[in-house]
Protein backbone atom coordinates (compact mmCIF):
# COMPACT_ATOMS: atom_id res chain seq x y z
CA UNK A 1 63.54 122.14 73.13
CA UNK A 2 62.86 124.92 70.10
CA UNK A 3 64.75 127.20 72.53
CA UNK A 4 67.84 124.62 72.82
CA UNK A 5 67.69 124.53 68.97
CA UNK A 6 67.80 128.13 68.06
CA UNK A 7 70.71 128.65 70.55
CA UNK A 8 72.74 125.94 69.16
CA UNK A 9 72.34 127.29 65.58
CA UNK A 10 73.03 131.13 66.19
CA UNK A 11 76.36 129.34 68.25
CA UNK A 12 77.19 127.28 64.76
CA UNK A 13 76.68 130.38 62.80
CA UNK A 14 78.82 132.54 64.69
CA UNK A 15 81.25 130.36 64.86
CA UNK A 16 81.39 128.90 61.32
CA UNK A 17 80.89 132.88 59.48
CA UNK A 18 82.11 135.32 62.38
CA UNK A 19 86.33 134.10 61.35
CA UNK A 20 85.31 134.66 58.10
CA UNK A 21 84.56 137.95 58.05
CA UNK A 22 87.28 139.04 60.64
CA UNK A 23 89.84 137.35 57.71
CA UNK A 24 87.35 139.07 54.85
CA UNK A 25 90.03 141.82 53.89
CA UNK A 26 92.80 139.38 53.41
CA UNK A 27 93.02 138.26 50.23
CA UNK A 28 94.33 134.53 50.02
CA UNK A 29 97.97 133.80 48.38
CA UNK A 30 100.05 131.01 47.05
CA UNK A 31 102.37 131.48 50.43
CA UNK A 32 99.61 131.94 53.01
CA UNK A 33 97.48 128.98 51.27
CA UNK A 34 100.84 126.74 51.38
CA UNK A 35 101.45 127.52 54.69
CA UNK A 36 97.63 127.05 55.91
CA UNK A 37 98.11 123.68 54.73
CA UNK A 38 101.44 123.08 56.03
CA UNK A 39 99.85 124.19 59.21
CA UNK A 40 96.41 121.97 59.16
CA UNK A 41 98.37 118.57 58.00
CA UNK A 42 101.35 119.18 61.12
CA UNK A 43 98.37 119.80 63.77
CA UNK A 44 96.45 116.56 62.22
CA UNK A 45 100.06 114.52 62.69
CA UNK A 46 99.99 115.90 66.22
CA UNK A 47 96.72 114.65 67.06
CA UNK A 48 97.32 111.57 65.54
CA UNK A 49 100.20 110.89 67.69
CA UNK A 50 98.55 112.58 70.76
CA UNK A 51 96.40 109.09 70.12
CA UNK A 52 98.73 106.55 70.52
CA UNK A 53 98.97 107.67 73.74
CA UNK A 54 95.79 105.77 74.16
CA UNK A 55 96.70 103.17 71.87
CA UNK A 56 100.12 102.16 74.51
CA UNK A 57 97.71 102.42 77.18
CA UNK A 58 95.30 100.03 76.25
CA UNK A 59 98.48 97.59 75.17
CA UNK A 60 99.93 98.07 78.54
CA UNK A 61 96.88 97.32 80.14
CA UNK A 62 96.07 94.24 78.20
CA UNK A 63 99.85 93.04 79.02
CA UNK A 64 99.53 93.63 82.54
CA UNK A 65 97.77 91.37 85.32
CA UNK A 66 93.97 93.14 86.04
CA UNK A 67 95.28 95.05 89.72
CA UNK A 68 97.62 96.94 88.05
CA UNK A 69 95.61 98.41 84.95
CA UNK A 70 94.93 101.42 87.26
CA UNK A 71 98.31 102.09 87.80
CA UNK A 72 99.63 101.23 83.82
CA UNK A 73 96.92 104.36 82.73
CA UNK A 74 97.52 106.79 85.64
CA UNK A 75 101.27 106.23 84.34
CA UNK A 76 100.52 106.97 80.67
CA UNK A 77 98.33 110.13 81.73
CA UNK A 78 101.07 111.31 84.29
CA UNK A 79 103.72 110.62 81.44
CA UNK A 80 102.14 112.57 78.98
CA UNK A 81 100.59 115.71 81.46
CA UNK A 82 104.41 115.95 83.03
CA UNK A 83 106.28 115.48 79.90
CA UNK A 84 104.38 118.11 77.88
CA UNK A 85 105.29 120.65 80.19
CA UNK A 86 108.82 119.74 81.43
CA UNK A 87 109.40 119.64 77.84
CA UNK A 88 107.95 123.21 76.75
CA UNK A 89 109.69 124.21 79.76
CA UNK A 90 112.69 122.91 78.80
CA UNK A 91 113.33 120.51 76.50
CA UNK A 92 111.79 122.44 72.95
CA UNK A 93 114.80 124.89 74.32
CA UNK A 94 117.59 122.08 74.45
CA UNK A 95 116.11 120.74 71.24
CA UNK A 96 115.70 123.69 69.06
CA UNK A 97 117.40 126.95 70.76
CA UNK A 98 120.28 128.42 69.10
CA UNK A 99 123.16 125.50 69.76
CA UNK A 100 126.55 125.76 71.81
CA UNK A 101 129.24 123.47 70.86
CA UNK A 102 126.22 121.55 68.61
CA UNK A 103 125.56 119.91 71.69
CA UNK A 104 122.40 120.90 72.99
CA UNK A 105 120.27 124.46 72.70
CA UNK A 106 121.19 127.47 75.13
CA UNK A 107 117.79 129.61 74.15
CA UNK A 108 114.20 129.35 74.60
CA UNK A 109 113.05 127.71 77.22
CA UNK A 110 109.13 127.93 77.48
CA UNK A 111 109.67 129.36 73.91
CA UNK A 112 110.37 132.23 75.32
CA UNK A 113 112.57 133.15 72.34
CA UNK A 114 111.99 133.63 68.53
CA UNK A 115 112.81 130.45 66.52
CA UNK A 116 113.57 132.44 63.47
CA UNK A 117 117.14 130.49 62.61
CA UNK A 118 114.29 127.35 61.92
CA UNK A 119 112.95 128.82 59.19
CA UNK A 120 109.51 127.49 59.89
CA UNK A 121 106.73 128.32 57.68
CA UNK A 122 104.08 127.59 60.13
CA UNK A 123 103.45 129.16 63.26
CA UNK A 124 106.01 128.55 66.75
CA UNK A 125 103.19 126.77 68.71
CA UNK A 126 101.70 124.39 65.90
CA UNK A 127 105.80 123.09 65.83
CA UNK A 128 105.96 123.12 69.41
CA UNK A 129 102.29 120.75 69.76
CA UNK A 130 103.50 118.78 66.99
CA UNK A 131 107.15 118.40 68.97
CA UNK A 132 105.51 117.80 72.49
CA UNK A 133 103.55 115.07 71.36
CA UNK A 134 106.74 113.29 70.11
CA UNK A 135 108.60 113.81 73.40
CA UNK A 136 105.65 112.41 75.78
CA UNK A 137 105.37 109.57 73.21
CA UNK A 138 109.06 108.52 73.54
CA UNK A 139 108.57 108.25 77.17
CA UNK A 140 105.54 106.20 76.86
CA UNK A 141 106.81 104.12 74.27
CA UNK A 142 109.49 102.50 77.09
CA UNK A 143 106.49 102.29 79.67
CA UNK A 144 105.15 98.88 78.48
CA UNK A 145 108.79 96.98 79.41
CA UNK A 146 108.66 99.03 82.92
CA UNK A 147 105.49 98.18 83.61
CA UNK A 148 104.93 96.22 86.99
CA UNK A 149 108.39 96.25 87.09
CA UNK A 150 108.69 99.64 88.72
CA UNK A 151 107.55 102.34 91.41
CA UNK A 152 104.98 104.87 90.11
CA UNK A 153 107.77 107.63 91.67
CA UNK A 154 110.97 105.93 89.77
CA UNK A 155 108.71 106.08 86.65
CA UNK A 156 107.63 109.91 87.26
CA UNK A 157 111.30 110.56 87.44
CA UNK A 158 111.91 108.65 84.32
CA UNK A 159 109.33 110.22 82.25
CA UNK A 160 110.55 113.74 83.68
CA UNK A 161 114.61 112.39 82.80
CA UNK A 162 113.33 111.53 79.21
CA UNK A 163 111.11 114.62 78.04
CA UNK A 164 113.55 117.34 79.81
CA UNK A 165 117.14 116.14 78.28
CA UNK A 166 117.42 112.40 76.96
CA UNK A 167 114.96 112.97 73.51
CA UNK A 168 115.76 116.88 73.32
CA UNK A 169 119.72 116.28 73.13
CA UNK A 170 119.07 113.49 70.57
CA UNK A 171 116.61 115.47 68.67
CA UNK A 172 118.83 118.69 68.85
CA UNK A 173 121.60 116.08 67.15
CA UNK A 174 118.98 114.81 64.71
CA UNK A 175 116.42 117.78 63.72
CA UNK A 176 118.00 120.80 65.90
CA UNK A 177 121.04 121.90 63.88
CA UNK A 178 123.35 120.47 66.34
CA UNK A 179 126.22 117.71 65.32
């Protein structure tokens, strides 16, 4: 048990002093402080949306007759695992990639790109989190009026329809720089 102990505290100490002193020569600024934050409050939005994921699961569920609550959370786990990476494969490109026509993005898919014309002040993959969990939430969101009401396949196609054009056109519209 003492053993168990000591490991777990030379584990918290590395990993609560160890990024300190790789960071040690850096010396703090207005800019890097205001863009620490900026980072830390868009990652806690992110997670906080991540969670209503659960939240429309459990509503689903509750809505839904007792032999399909199996098939209402497999949905809402397939909906979010597919649309997170049908969107970073292509969607955050249609949404935010340099614009043709402002209809939709021609650059970036799997943010392969820079996303310098943004003019983000936090980093590329904080936005993109913060942007997936959006997408796979807009899909979910229509879930609860499909539920029981379609095939598990018609509703993978769906959620794949949604995250890879319908809410990164829009958003490209809206947020992207397009119309």
């Amino acid at each position: 048990m003492k053993n168990k102990i000591f490991i777990l505290l030379i584990s918290l100490f590395v990993l609560l002093v160890m990024p300190g002193l790789a960071l040690a020569g850096d010396e703090p600024t207005a800019i890097s402080n205001a863009a620490a934050i900026d980072t830390v409050w868009t990652l806690i939005a992110a997670f906080l949306v991540f969670f209503m994921q659960a939240g429309f699961a459990m509503v689903e569920t509750g809505f839904t007759r007792a032999k399909n609550a199996g098939n209402i959370i497999m949905k809402n786990l397939m909906d979010f695992a597919t649309g997170s990476l049908i969107y970073w494969l292509i969607g955050f490109g249609i949404m935010f990639g340099v614009d043709k026509s402002g209809l939709f993005g021609t650059s970036g898919f799997a943010v392969s790109d820079n996303f310098e014309h943004l003019g983000l002040k936090i980093p590329i993959l904080a936005f993109l989190l913060f942007q997936t969990v959006f997408a796979a939430t807009a899909a979910t969101i229509v879930s609860g009026a499909m539920a029981e009401r379609t095939k598990f396949i018609a509703y993978f196609v769906y959620s794949i329809i949604i995250s890879a054009v319908i809410y990164p056109v829009v958003g490209h519209w809206i947020w992207g720089g397009g119309l």
